[in-house]
PDB file of N, CA and C in Angstrom:
ATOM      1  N   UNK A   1       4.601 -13.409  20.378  1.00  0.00           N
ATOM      2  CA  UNK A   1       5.176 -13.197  19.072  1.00  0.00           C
ATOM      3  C   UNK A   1       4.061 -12.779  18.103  1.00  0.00           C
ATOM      4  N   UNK A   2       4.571 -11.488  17.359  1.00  0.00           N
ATOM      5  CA  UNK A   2       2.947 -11.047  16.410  1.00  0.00           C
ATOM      6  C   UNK A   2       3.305 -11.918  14.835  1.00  0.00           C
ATOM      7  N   UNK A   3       2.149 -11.703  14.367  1.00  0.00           N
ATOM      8  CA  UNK A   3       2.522 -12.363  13.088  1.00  0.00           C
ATOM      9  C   UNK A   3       2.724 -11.327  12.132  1.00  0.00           C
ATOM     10  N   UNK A   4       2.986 -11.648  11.035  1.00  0.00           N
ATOM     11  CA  UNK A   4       3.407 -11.061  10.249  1.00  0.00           C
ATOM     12  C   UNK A   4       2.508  -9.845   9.521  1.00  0.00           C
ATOM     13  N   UNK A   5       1.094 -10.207   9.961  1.00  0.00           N
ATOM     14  CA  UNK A   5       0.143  -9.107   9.295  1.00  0.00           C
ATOM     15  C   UNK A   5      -0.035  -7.748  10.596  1.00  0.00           C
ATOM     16  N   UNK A   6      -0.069  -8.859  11.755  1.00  0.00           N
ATOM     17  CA  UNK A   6       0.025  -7.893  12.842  1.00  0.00           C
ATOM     18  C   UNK A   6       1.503  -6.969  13.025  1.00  0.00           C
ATOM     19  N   UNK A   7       2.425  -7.077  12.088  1.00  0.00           N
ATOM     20  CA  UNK A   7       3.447  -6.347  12.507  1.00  0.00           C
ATOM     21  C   UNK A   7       3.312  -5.302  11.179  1.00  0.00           C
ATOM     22  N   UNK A   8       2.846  -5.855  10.473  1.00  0.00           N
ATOM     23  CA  UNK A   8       2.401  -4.498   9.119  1.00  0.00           C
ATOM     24  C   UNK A   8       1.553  -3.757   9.695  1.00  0.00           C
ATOM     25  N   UNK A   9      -0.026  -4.316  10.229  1.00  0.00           N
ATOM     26  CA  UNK A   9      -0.957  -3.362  10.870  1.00  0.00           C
ATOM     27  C   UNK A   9      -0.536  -2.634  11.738  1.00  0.00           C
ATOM     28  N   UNK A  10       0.649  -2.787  12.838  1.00  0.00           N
ATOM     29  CA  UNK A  10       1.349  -2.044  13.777  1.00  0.00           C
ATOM     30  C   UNK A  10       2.293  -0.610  13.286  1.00  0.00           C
ATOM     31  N   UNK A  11       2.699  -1.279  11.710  1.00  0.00           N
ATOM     32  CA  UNK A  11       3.714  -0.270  11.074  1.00  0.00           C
ATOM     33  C   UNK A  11       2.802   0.790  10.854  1.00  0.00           C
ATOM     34  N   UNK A  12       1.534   0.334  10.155  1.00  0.00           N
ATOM     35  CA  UNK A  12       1.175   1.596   9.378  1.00  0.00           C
ATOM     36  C   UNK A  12       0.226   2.388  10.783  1.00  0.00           C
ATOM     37  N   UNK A  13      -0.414   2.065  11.886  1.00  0.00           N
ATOM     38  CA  UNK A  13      -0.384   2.938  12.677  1.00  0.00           C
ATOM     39  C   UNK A  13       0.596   3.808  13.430  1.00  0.00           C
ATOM     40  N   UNK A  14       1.556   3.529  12.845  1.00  0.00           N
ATOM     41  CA  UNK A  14       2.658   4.189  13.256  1.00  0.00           C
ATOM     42  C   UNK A  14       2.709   5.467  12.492  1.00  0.00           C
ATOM     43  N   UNK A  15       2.878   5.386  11.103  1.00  0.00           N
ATOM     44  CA  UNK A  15       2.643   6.366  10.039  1.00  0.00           C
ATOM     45  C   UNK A  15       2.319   5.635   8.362  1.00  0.00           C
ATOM     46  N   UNK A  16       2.169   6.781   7.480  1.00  0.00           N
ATOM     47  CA  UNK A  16       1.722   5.720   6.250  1.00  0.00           C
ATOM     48  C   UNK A  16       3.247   5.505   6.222  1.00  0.00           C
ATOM     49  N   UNK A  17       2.913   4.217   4.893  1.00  0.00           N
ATOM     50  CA  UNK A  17       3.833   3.835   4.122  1.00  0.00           C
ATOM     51  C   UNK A  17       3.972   3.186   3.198  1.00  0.00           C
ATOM     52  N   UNK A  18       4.565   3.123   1.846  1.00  0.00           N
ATOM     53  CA  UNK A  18       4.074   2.299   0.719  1.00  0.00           C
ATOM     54  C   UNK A  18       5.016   0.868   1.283  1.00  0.00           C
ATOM     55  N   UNK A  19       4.352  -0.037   0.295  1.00  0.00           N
ATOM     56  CA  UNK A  19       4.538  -1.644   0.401  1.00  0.00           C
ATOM     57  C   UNK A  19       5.821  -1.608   0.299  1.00  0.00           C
ATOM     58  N   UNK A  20       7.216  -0.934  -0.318  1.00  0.00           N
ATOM     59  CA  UNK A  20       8.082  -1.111  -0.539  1.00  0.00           C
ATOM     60  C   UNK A  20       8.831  -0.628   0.495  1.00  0.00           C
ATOM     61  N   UNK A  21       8.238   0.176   1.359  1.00  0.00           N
ATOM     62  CA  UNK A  21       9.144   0.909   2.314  1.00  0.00           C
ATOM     63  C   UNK A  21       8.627  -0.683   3.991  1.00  0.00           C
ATOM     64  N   UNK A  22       7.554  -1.058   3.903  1.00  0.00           N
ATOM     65  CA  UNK A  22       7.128  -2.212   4.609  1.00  0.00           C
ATOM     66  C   UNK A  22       8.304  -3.138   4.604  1.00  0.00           C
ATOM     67  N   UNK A  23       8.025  -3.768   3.699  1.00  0.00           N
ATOM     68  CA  UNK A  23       8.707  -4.875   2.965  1.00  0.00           C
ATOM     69  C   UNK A  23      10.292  -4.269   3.894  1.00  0.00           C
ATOM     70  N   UNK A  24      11.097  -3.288   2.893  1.00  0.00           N
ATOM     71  CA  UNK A  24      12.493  -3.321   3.868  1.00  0.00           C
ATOM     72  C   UNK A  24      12.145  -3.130   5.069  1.00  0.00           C
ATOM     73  N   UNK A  25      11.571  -2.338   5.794  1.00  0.00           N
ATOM     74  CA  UNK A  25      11.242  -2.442   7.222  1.00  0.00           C
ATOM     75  C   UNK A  25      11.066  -3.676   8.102  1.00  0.00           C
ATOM     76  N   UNK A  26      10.495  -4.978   7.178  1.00  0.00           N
ATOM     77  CA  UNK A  26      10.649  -6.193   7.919  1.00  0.00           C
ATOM     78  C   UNK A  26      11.027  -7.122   7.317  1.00  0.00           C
ATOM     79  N   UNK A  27      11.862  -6.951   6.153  1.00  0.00           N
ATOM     80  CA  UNK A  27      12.556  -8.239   5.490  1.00  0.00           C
ATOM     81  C   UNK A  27      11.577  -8.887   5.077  1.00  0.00           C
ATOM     82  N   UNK A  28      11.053  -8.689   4.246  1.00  0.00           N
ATOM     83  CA  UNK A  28       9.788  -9.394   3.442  1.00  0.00           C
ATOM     84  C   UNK A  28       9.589  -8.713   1.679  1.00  0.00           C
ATOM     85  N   UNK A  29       9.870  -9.735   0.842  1.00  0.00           N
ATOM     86  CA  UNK A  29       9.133  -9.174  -0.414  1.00  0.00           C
ATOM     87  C   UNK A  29       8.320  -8.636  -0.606  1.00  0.00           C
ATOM     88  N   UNK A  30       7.989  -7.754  -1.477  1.00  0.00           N
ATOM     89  CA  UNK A  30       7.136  -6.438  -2.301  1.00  0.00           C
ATOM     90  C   UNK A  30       6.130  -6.967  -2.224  1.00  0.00           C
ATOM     91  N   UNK A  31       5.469  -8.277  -3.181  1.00  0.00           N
ATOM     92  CA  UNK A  31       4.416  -8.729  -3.430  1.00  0.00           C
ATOM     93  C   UNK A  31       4.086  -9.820  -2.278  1.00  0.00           C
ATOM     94  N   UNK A  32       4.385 -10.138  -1.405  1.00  0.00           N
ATOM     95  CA  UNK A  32       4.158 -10.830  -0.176  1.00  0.00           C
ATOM     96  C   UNK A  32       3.520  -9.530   0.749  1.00  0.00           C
ATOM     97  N   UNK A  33       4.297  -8.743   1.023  1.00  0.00           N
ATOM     98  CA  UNK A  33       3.285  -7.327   1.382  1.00  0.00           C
ATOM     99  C   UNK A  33       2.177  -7.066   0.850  1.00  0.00           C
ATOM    100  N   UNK A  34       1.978  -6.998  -0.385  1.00  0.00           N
ATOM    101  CA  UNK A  34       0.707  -6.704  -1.234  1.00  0.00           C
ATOM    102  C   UNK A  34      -0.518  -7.753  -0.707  1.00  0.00           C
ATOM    103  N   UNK A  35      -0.061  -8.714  -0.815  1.00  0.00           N
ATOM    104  CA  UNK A  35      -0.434  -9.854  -0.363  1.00  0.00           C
ATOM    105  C   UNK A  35      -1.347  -9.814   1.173  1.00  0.00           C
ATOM    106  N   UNK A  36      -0.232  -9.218   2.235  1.00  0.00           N
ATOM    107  CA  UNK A  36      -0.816  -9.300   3.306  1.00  0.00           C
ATOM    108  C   UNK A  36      -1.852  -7.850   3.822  1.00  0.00           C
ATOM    109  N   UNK A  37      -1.639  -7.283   2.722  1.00  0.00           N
ATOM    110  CA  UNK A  37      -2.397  -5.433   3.104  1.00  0.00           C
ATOM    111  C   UNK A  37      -3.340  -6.094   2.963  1.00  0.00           C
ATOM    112  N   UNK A  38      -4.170  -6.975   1.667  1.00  0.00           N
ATOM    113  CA  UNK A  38      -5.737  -7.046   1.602  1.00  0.00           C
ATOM    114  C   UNK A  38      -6.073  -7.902   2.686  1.00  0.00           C
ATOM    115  N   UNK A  39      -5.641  -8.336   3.333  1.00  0.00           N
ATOM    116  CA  UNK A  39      -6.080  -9.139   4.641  1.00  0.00           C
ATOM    117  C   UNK A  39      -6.007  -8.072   5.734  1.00  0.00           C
ATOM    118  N   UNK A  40      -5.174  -7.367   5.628  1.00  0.00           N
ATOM    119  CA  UNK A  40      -5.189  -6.005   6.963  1.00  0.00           C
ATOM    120  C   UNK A  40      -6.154  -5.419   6.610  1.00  0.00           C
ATOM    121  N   UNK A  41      -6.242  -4.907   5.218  1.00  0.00           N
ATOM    122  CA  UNK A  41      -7.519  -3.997   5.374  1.00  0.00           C
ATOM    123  C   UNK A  41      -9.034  -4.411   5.706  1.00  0.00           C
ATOM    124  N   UNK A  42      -8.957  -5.910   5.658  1.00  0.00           N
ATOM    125  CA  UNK A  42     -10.220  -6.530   6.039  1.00  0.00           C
ATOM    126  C   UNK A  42     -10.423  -6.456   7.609  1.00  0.00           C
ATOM    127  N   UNK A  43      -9.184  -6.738   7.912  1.00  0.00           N
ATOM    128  CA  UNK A  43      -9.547  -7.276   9.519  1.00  0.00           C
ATOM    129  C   UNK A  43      -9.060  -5.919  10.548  1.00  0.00           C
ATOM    130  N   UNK A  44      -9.061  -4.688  10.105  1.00  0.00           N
ATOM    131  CA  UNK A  44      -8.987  -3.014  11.119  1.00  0.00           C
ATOM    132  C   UNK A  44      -9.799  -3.796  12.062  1.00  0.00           C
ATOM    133  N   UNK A  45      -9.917  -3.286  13.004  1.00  0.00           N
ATOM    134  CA  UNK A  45     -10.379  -2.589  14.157  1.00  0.00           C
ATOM    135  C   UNK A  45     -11.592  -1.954  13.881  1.00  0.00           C
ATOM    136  N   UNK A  46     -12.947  -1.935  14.728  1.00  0.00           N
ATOM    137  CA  UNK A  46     -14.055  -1.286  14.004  1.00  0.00           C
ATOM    138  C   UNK A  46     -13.650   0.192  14.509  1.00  0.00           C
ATOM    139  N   UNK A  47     -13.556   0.489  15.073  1.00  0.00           N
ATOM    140  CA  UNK A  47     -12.911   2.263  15.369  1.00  0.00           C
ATOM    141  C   UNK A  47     -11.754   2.379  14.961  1.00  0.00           C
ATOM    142  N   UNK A  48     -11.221   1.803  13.695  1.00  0.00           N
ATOM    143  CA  UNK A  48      -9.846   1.897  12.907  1.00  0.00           C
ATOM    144  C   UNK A  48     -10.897   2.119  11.419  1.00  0.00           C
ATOM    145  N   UNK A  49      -9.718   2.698  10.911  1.00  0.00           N
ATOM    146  CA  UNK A  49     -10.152   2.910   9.396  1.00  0.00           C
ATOM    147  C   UNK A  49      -8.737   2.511   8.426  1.00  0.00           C
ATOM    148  N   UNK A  50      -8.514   1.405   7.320  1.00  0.00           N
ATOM    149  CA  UNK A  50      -7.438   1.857   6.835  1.00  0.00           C
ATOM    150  C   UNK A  50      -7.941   2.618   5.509  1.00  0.00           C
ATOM    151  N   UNK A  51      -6.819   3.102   5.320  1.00  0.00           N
ATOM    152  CA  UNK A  51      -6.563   4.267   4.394  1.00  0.00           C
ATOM    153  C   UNK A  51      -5.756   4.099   2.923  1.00  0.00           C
ATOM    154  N   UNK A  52      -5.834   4.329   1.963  1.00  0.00           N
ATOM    155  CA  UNK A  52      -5.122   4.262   0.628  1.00  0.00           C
ATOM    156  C   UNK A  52      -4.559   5.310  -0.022  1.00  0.00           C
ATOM    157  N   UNK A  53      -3.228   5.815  -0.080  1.00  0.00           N
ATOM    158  CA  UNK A  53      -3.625   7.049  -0.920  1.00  0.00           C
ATOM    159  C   UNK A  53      -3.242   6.368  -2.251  1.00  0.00           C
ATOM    160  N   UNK A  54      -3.939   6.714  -3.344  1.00  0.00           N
ATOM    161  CA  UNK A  54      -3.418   6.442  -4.498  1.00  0.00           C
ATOM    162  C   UNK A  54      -2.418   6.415  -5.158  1.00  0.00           C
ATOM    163  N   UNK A  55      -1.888   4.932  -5.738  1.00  0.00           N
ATOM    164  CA  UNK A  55      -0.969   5.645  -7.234  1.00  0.00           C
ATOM    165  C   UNK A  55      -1.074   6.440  -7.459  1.00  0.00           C
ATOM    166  N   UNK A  56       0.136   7.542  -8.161  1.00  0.00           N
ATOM    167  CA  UNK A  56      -0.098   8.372  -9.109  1.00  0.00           C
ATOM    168  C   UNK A  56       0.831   8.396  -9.972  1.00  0.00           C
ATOM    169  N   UNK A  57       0.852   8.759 -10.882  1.00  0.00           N
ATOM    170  CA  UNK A  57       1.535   9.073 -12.356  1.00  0.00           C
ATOM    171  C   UNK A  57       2.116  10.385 -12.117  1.00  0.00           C
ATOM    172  N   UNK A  58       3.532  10.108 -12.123  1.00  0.00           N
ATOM    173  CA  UNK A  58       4.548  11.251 -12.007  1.00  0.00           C
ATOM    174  C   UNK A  58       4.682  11.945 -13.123  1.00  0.00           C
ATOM    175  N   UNK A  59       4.579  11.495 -14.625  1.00  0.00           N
ATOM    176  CA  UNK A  59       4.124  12.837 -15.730  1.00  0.00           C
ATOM    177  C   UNK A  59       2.949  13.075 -15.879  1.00  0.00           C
ATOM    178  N   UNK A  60       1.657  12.615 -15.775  1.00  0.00           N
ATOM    179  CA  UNK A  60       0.335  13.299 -16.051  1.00  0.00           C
ATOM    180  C   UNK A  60      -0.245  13.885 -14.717  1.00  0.00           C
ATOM    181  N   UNK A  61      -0.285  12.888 -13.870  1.00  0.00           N
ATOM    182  CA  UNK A  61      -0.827  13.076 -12.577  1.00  0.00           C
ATOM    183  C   UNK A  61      -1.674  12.210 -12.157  1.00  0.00           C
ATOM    184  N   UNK A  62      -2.186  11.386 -13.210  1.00  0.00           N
ATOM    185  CA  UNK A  62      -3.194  10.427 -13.541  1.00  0.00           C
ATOM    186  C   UNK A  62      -3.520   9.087 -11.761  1.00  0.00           C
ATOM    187  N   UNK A  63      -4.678   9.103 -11.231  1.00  0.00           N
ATOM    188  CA  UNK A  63      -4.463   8.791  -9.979  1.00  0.00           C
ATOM    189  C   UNK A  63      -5.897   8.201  -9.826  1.00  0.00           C
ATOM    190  N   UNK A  64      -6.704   7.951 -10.851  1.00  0.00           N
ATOM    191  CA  UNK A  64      -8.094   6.889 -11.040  1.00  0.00           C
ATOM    192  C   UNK A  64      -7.706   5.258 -11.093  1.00  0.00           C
ATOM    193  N   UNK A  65      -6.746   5.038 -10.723  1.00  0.00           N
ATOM    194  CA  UNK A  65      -6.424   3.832 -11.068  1.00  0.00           C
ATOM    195  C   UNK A  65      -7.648   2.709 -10.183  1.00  0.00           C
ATOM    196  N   UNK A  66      -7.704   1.605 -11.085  1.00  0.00           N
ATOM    197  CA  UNK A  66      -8.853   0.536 -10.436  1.00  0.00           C
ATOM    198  C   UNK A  66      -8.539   0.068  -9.357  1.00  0.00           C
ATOM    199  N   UNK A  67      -7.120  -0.399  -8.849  1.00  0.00           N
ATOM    200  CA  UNK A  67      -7.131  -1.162  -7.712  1.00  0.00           C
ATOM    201  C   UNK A  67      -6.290  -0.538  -7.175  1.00  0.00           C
ATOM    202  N   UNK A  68      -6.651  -0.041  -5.899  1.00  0.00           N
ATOM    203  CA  UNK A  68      -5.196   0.874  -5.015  1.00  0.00           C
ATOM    204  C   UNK A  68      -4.472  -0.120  -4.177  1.00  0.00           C
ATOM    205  N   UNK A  69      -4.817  -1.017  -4.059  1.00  0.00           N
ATOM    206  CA  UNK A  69      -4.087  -2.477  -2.941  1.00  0.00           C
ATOM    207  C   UNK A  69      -3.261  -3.208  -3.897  1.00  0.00           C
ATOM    208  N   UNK A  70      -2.666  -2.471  -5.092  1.00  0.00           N
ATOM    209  CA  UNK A  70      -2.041  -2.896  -5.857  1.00  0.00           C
ATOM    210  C   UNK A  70      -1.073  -1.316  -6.714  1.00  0.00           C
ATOM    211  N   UNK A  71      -0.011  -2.639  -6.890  1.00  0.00           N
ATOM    212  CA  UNK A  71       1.283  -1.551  -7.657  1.00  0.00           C
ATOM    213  C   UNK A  71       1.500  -1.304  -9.166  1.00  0.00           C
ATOM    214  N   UNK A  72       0.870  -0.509  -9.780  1.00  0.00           N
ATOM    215  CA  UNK A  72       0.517  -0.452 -11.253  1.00  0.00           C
ATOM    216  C   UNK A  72       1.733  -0.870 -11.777  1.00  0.00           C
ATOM    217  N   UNK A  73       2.237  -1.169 -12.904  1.00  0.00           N
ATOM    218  CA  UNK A  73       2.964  -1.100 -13.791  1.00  0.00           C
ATOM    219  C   UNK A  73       3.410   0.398 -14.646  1.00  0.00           C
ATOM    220  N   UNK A  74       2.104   0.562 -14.832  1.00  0.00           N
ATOM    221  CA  UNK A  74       1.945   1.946 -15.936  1.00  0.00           C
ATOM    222  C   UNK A  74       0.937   2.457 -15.936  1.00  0.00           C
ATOM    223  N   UNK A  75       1.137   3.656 -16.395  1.00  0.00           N
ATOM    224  CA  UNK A  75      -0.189   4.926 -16.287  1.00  0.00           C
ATOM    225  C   UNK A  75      -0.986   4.388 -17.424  1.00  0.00           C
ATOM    226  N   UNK A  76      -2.475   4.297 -17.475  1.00  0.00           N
ATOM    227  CA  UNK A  76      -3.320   3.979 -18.332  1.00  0.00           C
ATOM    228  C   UNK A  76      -3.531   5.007 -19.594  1.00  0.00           C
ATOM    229  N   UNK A  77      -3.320   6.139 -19.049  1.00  0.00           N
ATOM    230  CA  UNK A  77      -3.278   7.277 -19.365  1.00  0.00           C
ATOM    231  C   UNK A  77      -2.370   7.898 -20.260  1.00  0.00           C
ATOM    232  N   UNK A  78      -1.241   7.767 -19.898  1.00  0.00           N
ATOM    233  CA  UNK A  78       0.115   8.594 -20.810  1.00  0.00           C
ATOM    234  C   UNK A  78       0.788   7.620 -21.120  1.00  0.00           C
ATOM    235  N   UNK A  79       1.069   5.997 -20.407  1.00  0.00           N
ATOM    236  CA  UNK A  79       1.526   4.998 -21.030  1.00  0.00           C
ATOM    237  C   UNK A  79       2.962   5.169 -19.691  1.00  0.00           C
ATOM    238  N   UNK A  80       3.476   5.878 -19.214  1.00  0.00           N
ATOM    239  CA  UNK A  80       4.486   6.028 -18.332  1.00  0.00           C
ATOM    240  C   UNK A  80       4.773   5.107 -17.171  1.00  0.00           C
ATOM    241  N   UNK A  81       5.732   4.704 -17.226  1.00  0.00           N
ATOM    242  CA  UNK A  81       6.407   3.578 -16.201  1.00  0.00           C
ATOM    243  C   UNK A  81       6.761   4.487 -14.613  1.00  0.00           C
ATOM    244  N   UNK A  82       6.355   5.900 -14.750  1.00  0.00           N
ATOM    245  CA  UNK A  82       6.670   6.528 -13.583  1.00  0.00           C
ATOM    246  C   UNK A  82       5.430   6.259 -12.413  1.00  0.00           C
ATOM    247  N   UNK A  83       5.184   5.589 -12.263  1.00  0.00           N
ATOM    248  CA  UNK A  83       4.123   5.640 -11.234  1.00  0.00           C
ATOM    249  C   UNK A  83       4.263   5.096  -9.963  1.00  0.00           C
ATOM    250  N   UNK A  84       4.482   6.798  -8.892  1.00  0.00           N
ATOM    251  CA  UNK A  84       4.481   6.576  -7.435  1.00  0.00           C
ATOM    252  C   UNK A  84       3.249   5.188  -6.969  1.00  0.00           C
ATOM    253  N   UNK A  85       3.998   4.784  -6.006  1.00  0.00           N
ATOM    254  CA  UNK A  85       3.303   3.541  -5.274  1.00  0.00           C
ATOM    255  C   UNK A  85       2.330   3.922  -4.399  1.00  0.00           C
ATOM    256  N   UNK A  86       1.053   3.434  -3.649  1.00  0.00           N
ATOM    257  CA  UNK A  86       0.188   3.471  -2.854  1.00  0.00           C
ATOM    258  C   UNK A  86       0.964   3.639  -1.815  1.00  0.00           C
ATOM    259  N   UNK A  87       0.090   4.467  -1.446  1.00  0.00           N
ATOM    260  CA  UNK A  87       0.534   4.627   0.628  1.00  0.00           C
ATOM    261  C   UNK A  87      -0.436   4.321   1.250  1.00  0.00           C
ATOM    262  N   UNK A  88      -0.386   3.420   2.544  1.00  0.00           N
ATOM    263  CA  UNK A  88      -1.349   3.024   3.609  1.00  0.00           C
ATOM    264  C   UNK A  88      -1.030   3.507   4.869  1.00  0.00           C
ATOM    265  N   UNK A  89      -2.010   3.950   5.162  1.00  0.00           N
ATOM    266  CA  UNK A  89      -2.009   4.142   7.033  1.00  0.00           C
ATOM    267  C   UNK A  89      -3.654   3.322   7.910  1.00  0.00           C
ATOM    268  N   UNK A  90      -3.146   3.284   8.318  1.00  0.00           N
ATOM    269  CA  UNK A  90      -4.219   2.929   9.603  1.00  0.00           C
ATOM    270  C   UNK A  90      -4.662   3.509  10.734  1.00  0.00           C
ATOM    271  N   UNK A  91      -5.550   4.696  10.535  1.00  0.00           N
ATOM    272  CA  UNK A  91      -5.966   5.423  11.315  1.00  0.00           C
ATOM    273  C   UNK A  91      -7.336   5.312  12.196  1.00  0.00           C
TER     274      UNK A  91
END
């Protein structure tokens, strides 16, 4: 039986995916995912790499954000509540 981080680390070598698309994929809350990525990204595989693509801000484009293992609220930038979620893979 895998645990629960090992079945996220399994997802995203599969393909990316943001925390929200995780989460329905295994019946688990948003921020319980968030939760378990910073422990995946610690413990890859040394010939694994994980991967982040950034937030971004769907009206500016804005995509410097400080923490990518996290789900902004709002663009720092234009102030906008539109902001696509992080994607992870494990390559």
């Amino acid at each position: 039986m895998e645990t629960t981080r090992q079945r996220i680390a399994d997802r995203l070598r599969e393909e990316p995916a943001t925390a929200s698309e995780i989460a329905a994929d295994l019946a688990l809350p948003t921020p319980t995912v968030y939760e378990h990525l910073e422990h995946v990204s610690r413990s890859v595989a040394d010939d694994e790499r994980f991967l982040v693509s950034p937030p971004e801000c769907r009206d500016c484009g804005f995509d410097g954000f400080d923490d990518p293992l996290n789900a902004p609220s709002r663009c720092p930038e234009c102030k906008s509540e539109r902001v696509e979620e992080p994607a992870f893979v494990i390559r």
